[in-house]
N, C-alpha and C. Protein backbone atom coordinates (compact mmCIF):
# COMPACT_ATOMS: atom_id res chain seq x y z
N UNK A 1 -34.56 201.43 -70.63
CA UNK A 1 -33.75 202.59 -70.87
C UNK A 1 -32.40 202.12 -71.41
N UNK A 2 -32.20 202.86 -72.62
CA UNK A 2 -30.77 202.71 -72.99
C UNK A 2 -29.74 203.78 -72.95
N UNK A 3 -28.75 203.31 -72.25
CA UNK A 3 -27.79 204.73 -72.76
C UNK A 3 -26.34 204.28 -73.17
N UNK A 4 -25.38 205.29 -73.14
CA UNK A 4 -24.43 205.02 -73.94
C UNK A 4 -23.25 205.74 -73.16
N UNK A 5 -22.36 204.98 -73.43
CA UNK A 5 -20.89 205.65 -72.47
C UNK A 5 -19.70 205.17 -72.98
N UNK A 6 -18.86 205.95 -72.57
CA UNK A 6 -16.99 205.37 -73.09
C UNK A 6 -16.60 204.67 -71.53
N UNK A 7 -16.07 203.99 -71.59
CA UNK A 7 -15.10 203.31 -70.49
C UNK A 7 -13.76 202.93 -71.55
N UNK A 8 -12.76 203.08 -70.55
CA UNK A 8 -11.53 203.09 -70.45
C UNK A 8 -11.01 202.96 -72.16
N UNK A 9 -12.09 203.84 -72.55
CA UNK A 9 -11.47 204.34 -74.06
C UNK A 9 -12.80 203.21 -75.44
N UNK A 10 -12.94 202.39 -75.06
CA UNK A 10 -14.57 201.56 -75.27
C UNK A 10 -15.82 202.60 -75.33
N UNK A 11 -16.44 202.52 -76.41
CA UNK A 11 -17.69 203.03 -76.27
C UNK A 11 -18.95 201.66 -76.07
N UNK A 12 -19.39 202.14 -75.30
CA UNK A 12 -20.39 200.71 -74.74
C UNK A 12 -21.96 201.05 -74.62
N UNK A 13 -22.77 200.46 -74.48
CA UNK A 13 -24.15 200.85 -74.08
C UNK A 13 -24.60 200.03 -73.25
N UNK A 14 -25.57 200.52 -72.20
CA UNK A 14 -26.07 200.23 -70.73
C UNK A 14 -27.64 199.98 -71.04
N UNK A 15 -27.98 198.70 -70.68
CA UNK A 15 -29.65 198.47 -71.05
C UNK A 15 -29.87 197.92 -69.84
N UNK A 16 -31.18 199.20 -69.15
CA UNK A 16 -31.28 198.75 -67.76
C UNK A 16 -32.90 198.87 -67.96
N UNK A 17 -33.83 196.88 -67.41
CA UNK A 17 -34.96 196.95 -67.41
C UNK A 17 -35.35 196.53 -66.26
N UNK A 18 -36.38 196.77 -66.30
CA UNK A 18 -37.01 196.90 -64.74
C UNK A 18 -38.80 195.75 -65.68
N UNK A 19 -39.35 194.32 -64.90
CA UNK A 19 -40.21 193.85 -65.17
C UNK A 19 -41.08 193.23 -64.28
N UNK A 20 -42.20 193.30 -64.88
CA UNK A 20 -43.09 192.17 -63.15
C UNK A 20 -43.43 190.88 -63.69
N UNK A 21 -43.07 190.31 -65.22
CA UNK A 21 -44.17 189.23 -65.28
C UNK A 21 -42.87 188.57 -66.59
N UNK A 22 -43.29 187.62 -66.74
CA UNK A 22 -42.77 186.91 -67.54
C UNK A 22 -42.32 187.03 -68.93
N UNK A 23 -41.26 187.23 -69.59
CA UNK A 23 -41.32 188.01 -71.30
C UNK A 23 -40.83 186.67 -72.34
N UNK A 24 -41.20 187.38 -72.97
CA UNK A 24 -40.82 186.51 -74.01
C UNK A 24 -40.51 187.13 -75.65
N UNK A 25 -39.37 187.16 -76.37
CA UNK A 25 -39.21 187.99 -77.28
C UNK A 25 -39.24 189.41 -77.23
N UNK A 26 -38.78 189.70 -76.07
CA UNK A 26 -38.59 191.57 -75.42
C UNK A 26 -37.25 191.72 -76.07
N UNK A 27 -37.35 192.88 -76.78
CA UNK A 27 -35.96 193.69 -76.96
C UNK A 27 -35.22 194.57 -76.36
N UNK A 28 -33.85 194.21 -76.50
CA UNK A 28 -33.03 194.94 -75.35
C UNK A 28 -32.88 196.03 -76.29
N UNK A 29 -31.78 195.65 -77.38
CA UNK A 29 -31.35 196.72 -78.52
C UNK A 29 -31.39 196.49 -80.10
N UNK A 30 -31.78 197.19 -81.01
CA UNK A 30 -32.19 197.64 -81.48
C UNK A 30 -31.25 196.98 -82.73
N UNK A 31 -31.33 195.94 -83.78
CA UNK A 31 -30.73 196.21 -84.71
C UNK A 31 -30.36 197.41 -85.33
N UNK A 32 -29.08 197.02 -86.33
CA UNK A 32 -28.35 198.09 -86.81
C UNK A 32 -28.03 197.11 -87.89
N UNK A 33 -27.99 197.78 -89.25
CA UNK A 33 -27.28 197.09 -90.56
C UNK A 33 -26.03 196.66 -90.60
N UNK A 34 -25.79 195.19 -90.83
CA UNK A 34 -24.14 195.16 -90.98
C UNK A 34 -23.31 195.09 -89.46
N UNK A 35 -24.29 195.20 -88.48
CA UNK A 35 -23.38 195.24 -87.18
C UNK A 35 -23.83 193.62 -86.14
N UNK A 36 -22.70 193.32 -85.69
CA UNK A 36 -23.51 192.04 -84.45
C UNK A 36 -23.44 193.35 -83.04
N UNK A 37 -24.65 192.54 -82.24
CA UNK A 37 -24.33 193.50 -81.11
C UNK A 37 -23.11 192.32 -79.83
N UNK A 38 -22.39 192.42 -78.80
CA UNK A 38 -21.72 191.77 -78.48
C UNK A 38 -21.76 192.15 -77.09
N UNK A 39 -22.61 191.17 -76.30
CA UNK A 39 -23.06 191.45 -74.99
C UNK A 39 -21.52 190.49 -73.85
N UNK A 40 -21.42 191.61 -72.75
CA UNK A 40 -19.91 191.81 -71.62
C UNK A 40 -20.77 191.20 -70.68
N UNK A 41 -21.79 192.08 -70.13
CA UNK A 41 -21.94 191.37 -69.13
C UNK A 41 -23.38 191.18 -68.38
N UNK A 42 -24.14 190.95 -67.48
CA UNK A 42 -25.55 191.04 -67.32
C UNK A 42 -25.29 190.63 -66.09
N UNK A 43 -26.48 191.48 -65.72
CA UNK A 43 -27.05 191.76 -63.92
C UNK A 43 -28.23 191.40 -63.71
N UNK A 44 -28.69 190.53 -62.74
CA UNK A 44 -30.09 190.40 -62.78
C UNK A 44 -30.05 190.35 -61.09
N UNK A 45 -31.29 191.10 -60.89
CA UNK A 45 -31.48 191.45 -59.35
C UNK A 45 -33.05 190.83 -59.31
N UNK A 46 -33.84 190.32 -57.90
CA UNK A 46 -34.60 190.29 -57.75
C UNK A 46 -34.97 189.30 -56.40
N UNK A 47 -36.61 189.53 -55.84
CA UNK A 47 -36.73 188.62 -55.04
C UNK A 47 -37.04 187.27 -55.12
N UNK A 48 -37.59 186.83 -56.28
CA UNK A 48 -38.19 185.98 -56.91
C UNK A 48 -36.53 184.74 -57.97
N UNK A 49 -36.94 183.75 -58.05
CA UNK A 49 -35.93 183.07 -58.89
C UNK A 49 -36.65 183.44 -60.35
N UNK A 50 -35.53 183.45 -61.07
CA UNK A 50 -36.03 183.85 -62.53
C UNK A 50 -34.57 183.40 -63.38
N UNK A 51 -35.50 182.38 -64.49
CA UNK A 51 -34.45 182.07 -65.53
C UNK A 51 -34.58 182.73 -66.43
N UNK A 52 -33.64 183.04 -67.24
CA UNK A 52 -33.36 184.01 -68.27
C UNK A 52 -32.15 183.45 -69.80
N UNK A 53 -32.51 184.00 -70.86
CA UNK A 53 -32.08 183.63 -71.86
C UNK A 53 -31.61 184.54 -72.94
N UNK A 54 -30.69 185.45 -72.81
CA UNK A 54 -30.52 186.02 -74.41
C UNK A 54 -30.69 185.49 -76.05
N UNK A 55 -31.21 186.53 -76.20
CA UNK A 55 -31.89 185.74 -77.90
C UNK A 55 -31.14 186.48 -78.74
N UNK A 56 -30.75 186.17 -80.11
CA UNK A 56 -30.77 187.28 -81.20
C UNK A 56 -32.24 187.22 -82.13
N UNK A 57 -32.18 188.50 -82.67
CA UNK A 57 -33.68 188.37 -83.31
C UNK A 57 -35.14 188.33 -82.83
N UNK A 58 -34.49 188.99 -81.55
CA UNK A 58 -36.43 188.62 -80.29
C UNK A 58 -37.25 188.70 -81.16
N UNK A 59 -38.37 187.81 -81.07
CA UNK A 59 -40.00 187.48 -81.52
C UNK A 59 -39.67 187.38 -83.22
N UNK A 60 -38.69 187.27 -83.95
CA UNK A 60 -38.50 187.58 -84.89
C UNK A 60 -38.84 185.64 -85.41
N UNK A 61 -38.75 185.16 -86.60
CA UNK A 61 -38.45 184.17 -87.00
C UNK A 61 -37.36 183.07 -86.88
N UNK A 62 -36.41 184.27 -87.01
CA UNK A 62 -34.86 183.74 -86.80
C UNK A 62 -34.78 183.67 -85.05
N UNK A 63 -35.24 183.78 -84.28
CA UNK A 63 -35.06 183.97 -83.08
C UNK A 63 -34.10 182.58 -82.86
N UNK A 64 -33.25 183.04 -82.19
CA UNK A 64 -32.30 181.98 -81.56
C UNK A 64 -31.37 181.87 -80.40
N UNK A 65 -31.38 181.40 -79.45
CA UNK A 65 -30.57 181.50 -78.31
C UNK A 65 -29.06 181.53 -78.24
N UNK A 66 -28.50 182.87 -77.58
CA UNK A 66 -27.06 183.41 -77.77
C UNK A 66 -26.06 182.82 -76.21
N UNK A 67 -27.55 182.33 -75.59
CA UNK A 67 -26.70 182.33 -74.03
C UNK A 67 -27.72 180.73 -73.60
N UNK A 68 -27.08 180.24 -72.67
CA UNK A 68 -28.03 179.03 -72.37
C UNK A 68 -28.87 179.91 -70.88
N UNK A 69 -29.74 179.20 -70.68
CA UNK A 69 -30.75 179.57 -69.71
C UNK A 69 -29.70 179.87 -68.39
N UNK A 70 -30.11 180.97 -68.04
CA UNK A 70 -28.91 181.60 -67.03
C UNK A 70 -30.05 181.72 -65.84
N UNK A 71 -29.74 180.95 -64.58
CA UNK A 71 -30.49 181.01 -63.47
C UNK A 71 -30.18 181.79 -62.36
N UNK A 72 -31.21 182.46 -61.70
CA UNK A 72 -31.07 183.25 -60.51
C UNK A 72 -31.62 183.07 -59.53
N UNK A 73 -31.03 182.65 -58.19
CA UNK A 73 -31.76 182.35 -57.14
C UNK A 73 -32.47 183.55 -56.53
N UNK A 74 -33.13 183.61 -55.24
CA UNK A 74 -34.13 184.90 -55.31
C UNK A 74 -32.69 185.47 -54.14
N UNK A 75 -33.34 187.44 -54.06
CA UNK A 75 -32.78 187.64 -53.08
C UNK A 75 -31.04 188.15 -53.04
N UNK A 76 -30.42 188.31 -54.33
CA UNK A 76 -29.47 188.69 -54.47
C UNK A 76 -29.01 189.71 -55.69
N UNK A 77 -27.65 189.39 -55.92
CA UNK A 77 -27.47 190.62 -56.90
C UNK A 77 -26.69 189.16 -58.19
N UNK A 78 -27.13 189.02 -58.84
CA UNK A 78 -26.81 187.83 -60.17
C UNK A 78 -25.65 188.46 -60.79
N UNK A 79 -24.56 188.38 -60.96
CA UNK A 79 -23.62 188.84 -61.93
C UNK A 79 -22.75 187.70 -63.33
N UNK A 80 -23.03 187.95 -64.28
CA UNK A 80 -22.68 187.54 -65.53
C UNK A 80 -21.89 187.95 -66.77
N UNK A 81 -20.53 187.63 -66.18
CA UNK A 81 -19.55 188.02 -67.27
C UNK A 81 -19.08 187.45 -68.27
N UNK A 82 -18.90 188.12 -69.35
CA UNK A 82 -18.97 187.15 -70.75
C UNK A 82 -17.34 188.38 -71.06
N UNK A 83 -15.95 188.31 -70.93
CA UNK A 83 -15.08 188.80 -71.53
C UNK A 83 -15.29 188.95 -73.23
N UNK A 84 -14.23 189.68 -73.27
CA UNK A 84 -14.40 189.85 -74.89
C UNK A 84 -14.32 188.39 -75.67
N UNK A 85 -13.14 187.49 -75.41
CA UNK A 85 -12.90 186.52 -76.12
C UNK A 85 -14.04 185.41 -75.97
N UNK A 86 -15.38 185.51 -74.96
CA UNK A 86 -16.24 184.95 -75.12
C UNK A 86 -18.04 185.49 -74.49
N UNK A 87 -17.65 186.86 -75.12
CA UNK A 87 -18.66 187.51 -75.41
C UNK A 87 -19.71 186.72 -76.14
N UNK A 88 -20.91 187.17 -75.96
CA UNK A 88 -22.32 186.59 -76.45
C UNK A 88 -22.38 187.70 -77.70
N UNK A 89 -22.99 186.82 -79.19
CA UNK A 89 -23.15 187.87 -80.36
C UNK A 89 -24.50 187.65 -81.10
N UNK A 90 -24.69 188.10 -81.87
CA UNK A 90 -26.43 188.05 -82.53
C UNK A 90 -25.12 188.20 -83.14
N UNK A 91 -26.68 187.56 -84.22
CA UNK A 91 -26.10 187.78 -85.87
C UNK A 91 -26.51 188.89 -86.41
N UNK A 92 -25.59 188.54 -87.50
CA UNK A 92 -25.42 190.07 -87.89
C UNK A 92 -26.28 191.32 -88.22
N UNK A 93 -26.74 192.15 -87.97
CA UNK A 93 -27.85 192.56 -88.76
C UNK A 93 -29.28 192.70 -87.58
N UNK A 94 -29.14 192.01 -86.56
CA UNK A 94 -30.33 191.39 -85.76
C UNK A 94 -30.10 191.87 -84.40
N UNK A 95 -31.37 192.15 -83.79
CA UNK A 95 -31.86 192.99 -82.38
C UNK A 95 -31.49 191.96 -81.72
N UNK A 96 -30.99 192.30 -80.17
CA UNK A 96 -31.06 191.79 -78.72
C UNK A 96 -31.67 191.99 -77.92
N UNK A 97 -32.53 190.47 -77.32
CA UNK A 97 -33.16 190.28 -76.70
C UNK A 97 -32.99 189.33 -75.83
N UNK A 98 -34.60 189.15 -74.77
CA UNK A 98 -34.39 188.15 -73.81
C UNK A 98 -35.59 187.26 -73.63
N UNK A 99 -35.74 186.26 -73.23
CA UNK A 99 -36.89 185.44 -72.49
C UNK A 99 -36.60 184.98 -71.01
N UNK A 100 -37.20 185.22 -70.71
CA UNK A 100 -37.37 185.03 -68.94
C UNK A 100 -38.58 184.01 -68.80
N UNK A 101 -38.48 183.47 -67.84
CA UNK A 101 -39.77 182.86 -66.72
C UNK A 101 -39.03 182.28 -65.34
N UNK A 102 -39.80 182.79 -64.95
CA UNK A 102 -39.80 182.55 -63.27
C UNK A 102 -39.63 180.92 -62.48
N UNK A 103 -38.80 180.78 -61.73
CA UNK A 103 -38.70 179.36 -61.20
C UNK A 103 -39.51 179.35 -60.27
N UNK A 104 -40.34 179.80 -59.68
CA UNK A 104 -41.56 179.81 -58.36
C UNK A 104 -42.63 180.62 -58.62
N UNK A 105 -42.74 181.85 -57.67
CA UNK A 105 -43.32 182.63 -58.48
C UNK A 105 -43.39 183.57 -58.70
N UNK A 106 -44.22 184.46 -59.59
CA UNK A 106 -44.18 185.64 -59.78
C UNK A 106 -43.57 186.69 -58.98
N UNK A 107 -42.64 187.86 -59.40
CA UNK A 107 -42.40 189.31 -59.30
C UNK A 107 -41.54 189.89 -59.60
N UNK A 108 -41.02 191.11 -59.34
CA UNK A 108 -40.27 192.20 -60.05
C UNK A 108 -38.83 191.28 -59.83
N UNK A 109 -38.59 191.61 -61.15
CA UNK A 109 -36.97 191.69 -61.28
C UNK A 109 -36.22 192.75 -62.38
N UNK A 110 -34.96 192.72 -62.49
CA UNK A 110 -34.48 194.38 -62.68
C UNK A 110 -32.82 193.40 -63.81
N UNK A 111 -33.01 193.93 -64.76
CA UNK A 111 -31.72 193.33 -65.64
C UNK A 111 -31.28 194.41 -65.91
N UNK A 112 -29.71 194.64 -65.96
CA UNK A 112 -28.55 195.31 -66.61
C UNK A 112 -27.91 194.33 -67.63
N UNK A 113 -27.58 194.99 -68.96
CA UNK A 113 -26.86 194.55 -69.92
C UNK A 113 -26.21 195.28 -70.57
N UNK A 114 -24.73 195.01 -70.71
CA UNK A 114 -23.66 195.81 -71.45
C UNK A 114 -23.39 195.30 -72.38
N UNK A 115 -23.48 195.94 -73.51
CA UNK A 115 -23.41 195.61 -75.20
C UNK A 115 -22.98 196.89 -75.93
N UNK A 116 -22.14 196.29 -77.09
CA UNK A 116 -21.44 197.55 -77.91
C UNK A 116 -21.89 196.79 -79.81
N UNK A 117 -22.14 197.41 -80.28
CA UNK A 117 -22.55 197.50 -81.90
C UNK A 117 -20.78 197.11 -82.30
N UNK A 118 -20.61 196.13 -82.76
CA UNK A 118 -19.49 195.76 -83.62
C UNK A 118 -19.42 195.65 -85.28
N UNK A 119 -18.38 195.68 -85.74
CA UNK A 119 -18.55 195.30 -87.23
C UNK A 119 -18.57 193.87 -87.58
């Protein structure tokens, strides 16, 4: 689910997924022409450990890693802030995405990601 909101005068968008199994080249959001998308911050909840990776370009050719493998131990609430001055960006033109796999094993985990369409 995506949605969209103003904070403190910022228009931003909220990508909240919910998964049971391992992804690879899943899209968060959606290219747009001419725009990078520029990801604030990411939440990852779950019982299970699960590493995770923002991509630009999921499953695409160009696919390329925007974030290094970001780890989560099981059992908590993961929080990941990227400020503006070192915000995570796709290139230009290109969808946001993620790859995950699990450090033990299998089950549900739940990601939040805040991203805004820039020029």
């Amino acid at each position: 689910m995506n949605t969209n909101f103003t904070l403190w005068g910022n228009s931003m968008a909220l990508a909240i997924f919910n998964y049971s199994d391992a992804q690879a080249g899943q899209s968060l959001a959606a290219a747009q022409a001419d725009r990078i998308i520029r990801v604030e911050r990411l939440i990852l909840t779950s019982w299970v450990g699960v590493a995770i990776t923002l991509v630009s370009d999921p499953g695409g050719v160009g696919e390329v890693a925007i974030s290094a493998t970001l780890r989560y131990s099981p059992g908590g609430l993961g929080v990941f802030e990227f400020p503006k001055p070192y915000a995570l960006i796709t290139e230009r033109g290109r969808a946001l995405g993620l790859n995950t796999s699990f450090q033990s094993s299998s089950g549900n985990y739940g990601v939040m990601v805040w991203y805004e369409y820039v020029q």
